[in-house]
PDB file of N, CA and C in Angstrom:
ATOM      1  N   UNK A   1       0.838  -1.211   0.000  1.00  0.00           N
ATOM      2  CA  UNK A   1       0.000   0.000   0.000  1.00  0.00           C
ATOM      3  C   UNK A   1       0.870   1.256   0.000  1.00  0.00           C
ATOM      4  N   UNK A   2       2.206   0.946   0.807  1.00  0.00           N
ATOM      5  CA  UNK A   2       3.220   2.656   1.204  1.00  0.00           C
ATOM      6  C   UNK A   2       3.213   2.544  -0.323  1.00  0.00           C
ATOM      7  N   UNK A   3       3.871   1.699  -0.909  1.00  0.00           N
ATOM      8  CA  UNK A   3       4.919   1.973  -2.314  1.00  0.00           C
ATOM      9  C   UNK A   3       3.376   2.554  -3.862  1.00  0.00           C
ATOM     10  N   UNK A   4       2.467   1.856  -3.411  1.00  0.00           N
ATOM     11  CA  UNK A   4       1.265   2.227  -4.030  1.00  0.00           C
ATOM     12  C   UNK A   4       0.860   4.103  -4.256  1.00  0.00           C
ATOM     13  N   UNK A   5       0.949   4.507  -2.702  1.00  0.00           N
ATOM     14  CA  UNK A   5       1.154   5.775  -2.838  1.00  0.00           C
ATOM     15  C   UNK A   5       2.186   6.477  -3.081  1.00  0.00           C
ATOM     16  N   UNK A   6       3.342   6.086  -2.711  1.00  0.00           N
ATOM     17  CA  UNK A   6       4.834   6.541  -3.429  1.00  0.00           C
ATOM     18  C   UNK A   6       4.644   6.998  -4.504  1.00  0.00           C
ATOM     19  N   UNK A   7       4.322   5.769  -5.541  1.00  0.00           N
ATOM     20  CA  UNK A   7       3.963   6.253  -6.900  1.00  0.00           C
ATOM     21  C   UNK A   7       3.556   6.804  -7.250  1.00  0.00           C
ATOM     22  N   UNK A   8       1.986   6.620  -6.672  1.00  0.00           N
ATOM     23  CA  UNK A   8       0.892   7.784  -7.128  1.00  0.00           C
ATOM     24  C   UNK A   8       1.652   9.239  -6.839  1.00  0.00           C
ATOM     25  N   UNK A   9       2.226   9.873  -5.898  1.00  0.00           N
ATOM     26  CA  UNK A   9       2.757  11.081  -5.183  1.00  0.00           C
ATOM     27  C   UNK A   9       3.784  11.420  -6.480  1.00  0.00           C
ATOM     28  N   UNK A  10       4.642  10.784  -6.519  1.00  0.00           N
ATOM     29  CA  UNK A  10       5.548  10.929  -8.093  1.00  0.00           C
ATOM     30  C   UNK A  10       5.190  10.888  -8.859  1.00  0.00           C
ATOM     31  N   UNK A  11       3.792  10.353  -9.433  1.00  0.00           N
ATOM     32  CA  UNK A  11       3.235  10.358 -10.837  1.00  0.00           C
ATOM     33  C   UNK A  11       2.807  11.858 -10.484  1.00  0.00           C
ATOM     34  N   UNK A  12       1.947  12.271  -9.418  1.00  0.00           N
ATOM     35  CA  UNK A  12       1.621  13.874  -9.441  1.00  0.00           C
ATOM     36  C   UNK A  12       2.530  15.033  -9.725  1.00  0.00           C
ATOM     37  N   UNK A  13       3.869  14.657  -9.049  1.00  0.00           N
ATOM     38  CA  UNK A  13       4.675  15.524  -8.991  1.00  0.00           C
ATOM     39  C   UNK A  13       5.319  15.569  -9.977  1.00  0.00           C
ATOM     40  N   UNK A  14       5.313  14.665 -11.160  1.00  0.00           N
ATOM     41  CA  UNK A  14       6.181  14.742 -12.604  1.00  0.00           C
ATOM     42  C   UNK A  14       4.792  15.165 -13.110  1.00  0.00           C
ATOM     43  N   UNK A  15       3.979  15.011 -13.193  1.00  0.00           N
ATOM     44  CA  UNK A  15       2.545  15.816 -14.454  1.00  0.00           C
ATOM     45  C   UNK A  15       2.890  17.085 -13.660  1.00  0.00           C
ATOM     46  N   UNK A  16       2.675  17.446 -12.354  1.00  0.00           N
ATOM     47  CA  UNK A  16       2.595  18.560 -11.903  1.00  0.00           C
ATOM     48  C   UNK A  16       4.183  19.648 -12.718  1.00  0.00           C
ATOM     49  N   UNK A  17       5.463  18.938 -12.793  1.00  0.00           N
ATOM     50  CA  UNK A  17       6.247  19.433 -13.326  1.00  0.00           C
ATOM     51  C   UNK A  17       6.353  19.663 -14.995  1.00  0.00           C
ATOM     52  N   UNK A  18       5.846  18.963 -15.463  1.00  0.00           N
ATOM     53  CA  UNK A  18       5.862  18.636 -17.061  1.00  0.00           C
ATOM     54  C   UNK A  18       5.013  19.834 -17.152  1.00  0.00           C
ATOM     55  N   UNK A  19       4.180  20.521 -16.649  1.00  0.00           N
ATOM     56  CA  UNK A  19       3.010  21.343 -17.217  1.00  0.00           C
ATOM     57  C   UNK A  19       3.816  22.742 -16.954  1.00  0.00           C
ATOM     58  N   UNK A  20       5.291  22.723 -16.099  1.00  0.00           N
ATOM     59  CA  UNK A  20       5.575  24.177 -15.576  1.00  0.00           C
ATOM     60  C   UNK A  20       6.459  24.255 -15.946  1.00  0.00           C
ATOM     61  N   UNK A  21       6.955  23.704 -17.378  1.00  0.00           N
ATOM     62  CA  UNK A  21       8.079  23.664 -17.747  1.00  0.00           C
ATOM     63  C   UNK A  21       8.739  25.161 -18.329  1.00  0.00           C
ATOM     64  N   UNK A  22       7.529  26.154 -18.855  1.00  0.00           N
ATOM     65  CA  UNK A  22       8.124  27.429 -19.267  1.00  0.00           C
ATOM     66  C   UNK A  22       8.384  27.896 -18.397  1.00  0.00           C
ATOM     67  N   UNK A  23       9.006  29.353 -18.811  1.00  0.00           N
ATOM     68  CA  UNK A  23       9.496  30.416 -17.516  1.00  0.00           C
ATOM     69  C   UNK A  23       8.088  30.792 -17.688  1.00  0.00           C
ATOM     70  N   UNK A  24       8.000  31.657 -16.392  1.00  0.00           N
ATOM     71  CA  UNK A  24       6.349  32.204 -15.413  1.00  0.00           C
ATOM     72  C   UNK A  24       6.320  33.128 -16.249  1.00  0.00           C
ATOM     73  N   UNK A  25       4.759  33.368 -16.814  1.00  0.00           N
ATOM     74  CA  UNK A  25       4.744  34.430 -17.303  1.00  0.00           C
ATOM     75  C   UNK A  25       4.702  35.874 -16.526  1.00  0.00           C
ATOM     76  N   UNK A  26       4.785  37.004 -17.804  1.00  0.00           N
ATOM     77  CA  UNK A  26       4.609  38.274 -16.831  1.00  0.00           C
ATOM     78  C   UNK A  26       3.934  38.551 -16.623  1.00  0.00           C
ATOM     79  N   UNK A  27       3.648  39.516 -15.944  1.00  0.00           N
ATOM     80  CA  UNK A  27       2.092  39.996 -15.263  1.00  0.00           C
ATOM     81  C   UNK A  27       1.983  40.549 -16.194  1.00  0.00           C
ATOM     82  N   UNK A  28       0.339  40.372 -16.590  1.00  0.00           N
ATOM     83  CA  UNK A  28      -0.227  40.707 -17.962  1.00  0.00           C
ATOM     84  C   UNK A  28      -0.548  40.289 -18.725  1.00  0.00           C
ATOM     85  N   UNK A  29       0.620  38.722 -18.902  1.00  0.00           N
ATOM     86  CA  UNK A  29       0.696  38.014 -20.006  1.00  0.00           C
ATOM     87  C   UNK A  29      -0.315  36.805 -19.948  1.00  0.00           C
ATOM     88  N   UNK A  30      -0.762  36.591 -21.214  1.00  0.00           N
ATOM     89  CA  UNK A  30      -1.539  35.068 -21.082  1.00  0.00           C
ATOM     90  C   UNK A  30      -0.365  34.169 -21.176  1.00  0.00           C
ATOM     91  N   UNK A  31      -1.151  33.211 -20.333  1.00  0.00           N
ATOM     92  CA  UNK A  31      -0.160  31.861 -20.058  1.00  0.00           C
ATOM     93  C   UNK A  31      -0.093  31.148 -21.806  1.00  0.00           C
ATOM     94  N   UNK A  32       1.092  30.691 -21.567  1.00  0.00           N
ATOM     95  CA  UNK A  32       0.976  29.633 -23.311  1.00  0.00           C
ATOM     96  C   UNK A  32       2.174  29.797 -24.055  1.00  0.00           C
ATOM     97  N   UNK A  33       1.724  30.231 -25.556  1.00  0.00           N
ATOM     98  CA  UNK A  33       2.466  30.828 -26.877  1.00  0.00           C
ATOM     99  C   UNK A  33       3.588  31.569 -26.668  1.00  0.00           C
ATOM    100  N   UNK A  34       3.484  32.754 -25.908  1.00  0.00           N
ATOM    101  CA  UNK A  34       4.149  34.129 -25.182  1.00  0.00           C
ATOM    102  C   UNK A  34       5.244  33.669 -24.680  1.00  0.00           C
ATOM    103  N   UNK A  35       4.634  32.791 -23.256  1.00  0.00           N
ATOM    104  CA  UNK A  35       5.903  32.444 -22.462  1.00  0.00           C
ATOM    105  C   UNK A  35       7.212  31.604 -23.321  1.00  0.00           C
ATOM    106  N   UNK A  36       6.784  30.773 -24.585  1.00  0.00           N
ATOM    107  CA  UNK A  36       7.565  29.754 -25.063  1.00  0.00           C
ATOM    108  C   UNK A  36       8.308  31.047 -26.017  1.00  0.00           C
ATOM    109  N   UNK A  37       7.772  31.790 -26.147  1.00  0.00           N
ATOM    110  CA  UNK A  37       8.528  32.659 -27.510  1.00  0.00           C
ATOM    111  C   UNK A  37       9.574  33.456 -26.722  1.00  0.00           C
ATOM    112  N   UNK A  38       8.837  33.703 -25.261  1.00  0.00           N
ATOM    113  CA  UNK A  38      10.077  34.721 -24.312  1.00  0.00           C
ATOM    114  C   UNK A  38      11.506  33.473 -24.424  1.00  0.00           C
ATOM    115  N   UNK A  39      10.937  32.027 -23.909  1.00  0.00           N
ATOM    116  CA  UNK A  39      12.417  31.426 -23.616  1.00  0.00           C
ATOM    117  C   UNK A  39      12.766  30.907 -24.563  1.00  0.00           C
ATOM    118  N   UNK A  40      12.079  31.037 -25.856  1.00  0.00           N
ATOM    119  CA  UNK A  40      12.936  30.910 -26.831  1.00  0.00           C
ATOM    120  C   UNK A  40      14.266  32.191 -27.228  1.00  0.00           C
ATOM    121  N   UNK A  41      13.385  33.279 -27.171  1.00  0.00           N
ATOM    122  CA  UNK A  41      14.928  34.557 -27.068  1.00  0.00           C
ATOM    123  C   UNK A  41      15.763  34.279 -26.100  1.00  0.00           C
ATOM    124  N   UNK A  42      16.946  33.623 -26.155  1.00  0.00           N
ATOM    125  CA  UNK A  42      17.777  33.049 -25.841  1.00  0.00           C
ATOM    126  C   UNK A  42      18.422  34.426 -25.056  1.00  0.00           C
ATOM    127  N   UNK A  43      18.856  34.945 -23.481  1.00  0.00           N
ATOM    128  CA  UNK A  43      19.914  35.579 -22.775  1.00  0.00           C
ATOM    129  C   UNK A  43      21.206  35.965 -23.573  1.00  0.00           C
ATOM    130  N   UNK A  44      21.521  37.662 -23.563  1.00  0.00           N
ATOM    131  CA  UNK A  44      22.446  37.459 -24.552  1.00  0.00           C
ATOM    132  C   UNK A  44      23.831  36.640 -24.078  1.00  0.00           C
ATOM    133  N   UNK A  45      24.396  36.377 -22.731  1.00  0.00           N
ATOM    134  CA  UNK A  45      25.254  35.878 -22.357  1.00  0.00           C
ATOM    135  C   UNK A  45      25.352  34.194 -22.986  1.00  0.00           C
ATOM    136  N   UNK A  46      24.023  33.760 -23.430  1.00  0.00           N
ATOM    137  CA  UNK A  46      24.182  32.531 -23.481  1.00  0.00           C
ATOM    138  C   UNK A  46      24.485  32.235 -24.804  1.00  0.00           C
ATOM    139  N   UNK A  47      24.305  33.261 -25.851  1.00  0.00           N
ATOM    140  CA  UNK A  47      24.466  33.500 -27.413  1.00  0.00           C
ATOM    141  C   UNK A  47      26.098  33.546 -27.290  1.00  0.00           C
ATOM    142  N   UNK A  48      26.351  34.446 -26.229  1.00  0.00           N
ATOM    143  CA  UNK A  48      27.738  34.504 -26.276  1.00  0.00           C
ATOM    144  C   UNK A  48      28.829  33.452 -25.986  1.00  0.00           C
ATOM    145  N   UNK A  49      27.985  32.358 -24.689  1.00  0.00           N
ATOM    146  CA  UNK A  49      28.823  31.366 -25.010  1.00  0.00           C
ATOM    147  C   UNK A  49      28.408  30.144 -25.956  1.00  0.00           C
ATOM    148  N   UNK A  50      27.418  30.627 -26.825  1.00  0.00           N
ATOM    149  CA  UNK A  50      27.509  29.381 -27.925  1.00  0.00           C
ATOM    150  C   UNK A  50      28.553  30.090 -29.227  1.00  0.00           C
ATOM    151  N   UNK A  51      28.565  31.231 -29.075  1.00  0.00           N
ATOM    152  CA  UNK A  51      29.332  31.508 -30.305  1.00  0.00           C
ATOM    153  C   UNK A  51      30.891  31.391 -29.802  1.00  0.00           C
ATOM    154  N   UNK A  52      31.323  31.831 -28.464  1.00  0.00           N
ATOM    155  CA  UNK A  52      32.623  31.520 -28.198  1.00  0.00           C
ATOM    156  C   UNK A  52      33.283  29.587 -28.586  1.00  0.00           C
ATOM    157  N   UNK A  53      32.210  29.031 -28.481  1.00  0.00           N
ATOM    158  CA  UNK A  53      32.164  27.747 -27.792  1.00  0.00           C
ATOM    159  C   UNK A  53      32.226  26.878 -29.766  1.00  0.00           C
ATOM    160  N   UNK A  54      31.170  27.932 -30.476  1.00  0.00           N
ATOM    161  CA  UNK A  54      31.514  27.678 -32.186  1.00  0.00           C
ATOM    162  C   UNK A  54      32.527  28.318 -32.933  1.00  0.00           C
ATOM    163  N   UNK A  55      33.099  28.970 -31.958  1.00  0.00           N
ATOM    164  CA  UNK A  55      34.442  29.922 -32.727  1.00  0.00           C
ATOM    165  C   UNK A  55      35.752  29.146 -32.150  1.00  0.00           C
ATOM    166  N   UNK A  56      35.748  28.323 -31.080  1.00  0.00           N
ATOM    167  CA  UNK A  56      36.872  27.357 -30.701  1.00  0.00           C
ATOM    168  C   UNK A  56      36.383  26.196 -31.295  1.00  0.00           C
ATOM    169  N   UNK A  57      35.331  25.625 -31.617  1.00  0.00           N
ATOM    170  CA  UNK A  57      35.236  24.647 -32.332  1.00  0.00           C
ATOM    171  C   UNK A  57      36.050  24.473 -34.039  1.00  0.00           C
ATOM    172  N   UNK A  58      35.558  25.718 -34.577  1.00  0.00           N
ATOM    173  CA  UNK A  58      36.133  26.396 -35.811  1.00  0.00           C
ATOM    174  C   UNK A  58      38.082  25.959 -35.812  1.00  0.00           C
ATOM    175  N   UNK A  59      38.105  26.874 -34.901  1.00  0.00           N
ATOM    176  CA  UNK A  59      39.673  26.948 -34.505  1.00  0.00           C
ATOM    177  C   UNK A  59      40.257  25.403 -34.762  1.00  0.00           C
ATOM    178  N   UNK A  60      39.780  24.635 -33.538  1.00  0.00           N
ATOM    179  CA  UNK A  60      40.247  23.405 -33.839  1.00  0.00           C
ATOM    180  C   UNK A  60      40.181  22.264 -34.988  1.00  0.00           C
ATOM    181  N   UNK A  61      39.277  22.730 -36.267  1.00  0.00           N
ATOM    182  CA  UNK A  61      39.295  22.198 -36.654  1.00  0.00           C
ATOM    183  C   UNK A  61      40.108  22.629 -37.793  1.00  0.00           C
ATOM    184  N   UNK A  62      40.007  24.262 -37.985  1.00  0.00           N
ATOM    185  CA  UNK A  62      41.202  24.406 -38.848  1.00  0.00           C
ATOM    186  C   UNK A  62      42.763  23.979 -38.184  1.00  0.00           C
ATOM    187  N   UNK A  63      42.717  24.116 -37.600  1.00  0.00           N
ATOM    188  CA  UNK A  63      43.887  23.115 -37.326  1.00  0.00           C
ATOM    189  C   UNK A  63      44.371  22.338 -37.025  1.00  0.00           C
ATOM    190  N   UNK A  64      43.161  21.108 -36.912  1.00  0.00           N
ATOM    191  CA  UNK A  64      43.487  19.649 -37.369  1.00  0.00           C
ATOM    192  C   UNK A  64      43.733  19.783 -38.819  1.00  0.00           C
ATOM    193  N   UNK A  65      43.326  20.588 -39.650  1.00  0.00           N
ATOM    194  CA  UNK A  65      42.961  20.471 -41.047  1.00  0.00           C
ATOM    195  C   UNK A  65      44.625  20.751 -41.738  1.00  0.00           C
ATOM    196  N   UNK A  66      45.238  22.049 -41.100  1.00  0.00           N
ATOM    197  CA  UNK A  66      46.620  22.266 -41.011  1.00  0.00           C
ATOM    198  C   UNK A  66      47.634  21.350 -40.912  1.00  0.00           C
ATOM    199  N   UNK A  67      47.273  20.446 -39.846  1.00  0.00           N
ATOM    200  CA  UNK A  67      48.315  19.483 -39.475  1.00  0.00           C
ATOM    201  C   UNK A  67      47.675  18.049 -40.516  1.00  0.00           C
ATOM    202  N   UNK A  68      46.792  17.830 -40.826  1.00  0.00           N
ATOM    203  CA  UNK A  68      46.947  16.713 -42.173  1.00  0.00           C
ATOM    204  C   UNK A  68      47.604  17.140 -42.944  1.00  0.00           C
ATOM    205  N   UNK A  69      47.350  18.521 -43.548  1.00  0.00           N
ATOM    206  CA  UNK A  69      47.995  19.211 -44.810  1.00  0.00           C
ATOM    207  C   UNK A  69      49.228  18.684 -44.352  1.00  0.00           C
ATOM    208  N   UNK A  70      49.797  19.135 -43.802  1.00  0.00           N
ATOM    209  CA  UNK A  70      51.450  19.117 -43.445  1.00  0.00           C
ATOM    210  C   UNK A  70      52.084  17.503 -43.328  1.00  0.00           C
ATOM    211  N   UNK A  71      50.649  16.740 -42.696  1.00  0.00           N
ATOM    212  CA  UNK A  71      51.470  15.482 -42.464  1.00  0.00           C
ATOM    213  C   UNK A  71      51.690  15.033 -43.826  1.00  0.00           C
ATOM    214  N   UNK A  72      50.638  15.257 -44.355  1.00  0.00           N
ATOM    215  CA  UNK A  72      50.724  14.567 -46.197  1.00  0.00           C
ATOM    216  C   UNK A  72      51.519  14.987 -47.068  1.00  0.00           C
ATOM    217  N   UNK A  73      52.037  16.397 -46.872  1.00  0.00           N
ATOM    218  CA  UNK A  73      53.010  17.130 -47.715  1.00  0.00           C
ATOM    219  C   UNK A  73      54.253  16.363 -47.170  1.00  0.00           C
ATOM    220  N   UNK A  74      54.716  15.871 -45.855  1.00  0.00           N
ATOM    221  CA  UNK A  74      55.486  15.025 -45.183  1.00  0.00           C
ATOM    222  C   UNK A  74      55.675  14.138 -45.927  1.00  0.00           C
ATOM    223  N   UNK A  75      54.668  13.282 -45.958  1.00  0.00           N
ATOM    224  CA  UNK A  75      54.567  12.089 -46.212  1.00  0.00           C
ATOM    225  C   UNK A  75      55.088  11.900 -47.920  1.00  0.00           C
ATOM    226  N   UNK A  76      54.111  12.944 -48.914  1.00  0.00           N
ATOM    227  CA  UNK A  76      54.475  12.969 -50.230  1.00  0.00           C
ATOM    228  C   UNK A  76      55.983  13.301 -50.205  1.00  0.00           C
ATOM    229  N   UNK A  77      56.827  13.976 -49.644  1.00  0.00           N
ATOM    230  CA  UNK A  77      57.959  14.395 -49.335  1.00  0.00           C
ATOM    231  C   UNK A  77      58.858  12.999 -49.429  1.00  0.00           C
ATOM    232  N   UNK A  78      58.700  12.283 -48.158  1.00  0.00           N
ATOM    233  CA  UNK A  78      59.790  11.498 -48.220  1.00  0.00           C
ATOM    234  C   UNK A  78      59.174   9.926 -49.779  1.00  0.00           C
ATOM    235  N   UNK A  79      57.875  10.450 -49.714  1.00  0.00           N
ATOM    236  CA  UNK A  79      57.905   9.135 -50.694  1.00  0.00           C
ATOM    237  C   UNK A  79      59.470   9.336 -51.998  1.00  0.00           C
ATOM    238  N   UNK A  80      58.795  11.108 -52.626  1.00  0.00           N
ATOM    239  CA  UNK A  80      59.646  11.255 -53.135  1.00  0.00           C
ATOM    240  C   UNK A  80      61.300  11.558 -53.233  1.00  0.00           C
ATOM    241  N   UNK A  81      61.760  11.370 -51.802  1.00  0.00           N
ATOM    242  CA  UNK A  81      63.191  11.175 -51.256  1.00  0.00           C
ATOM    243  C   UNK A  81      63.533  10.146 -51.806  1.00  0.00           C
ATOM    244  N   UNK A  82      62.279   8.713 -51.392  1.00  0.00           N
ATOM    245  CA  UNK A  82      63.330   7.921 -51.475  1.00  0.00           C
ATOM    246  C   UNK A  82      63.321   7.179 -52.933  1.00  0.00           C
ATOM    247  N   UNK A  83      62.470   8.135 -53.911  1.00  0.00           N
ATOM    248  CA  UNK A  83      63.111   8.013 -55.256  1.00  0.00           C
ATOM    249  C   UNK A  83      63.422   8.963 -55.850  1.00  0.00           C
ATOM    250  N   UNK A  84      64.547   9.485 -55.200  1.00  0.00           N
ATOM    251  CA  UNK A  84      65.424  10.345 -55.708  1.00  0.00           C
ATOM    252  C   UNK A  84      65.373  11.828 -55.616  1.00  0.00           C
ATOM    253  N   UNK A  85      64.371  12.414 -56.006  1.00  0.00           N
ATOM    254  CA  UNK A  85      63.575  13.883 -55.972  1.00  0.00           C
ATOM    255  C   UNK A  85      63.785  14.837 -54.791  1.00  0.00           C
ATOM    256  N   UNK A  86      64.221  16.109 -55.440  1.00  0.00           N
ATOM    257  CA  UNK A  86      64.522  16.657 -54.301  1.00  0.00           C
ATOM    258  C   UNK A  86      63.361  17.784 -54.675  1.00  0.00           C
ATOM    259  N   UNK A  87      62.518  18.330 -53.062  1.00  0.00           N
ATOM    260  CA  UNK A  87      61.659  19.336 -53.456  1.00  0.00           C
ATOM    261  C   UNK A  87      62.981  20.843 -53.820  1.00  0.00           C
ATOM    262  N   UNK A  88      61.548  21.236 -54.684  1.00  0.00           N
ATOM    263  CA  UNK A  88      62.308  23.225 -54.644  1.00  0.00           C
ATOM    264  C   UNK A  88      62.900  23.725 -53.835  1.00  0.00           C
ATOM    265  N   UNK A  89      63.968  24.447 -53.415  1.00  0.00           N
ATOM    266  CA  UNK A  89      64.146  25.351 -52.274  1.00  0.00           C
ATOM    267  C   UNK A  89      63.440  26.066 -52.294  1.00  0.00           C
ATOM    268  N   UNK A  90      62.952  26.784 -51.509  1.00  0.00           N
ATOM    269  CA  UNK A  90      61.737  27.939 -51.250  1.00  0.00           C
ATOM    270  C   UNK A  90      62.401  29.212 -51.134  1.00  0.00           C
ATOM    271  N   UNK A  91      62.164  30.198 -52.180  1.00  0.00           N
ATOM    272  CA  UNK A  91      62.605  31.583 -52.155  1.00  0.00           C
ATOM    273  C   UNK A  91      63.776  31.567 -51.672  1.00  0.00           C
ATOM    274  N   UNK A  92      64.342  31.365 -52.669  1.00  0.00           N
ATOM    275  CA  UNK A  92      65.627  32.019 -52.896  1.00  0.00           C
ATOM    276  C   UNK A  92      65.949  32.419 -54.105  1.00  0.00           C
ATOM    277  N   UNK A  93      65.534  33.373 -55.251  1.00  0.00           N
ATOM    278  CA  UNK A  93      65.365  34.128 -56.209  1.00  0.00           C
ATOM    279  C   UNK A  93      67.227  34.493 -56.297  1.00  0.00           C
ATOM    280  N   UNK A  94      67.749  34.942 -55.639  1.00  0.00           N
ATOM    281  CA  UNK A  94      69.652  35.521 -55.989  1.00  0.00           C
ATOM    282  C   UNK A  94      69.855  34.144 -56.807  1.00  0.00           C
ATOM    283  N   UNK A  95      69.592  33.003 -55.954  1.00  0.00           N
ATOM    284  CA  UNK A  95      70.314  31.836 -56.125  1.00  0.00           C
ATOM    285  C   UNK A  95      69.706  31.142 -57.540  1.00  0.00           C
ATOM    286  N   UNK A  96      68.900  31.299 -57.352  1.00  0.00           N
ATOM    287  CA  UNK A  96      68.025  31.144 -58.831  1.00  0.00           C
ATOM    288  C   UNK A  96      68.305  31.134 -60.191  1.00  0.00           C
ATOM    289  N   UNK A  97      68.236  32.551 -59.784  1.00  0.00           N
ATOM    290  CA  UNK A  97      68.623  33.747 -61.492  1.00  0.00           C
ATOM    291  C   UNK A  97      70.032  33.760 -61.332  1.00  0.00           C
ATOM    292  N   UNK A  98      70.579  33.025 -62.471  1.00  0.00           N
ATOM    293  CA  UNK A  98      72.012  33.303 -62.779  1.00  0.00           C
ATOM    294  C   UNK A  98      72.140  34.563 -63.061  1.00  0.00           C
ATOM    295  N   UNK A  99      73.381  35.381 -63.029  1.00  0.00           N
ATOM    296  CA  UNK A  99      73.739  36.775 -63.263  1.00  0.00           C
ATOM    297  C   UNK A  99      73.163  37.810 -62.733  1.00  0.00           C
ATOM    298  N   UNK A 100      72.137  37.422 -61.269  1.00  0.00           N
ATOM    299  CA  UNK A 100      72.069  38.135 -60.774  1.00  0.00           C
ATOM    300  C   UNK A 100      72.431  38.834 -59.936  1.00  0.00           C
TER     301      UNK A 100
END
């Protein structure tokens, strides 16, 4: 019989919660539509940490994206070492141009 009412008491108190799930409306306001559209306008602090939070996401992925580039330019690198190929030197234009 205790555990009978247990339940029943928790079945009240979760319907009783499920129904109060918006923020309270304001005085004035009809209950409903209103309140869901207020907590849908999101706090600007909280905009701020989803955009901080999508601007380090960003970050990290450009530079995972960096470090493949590089591993593969690596990688194409020594394939072509070890048949023979040497890459370009990089800017060095004097050394380049004869007679300059």
């Amino acid at each position: 019989d205790d555990d009978e009412l247990l339940l029943l008491l928790l079945r009240m108190r979760l319907r009783g919660s499920r129904r109060r799930r918006g923020p309270p409306a304001a005085p004035g306001e009809p209950p409903g539509k209103q309140r869901w559209r207020r907590a849908a306008a999101a706090p600007p602090r909280l905009l701020l940490l989803q955009e901080q939070q999508q601007q380090r996401e960003q970050q990290q992925q450009r530079e995972q994206q960096q470090r493949r580039e590089q591993q593969q330019r690596r990688r194409e690198a020594q394939k072509a070492a070890k048949k023979g190929w040497k890459p370009p030197q990089e800017q060095q234009p004097a050394a380049a141009e004869p007679g300059g």
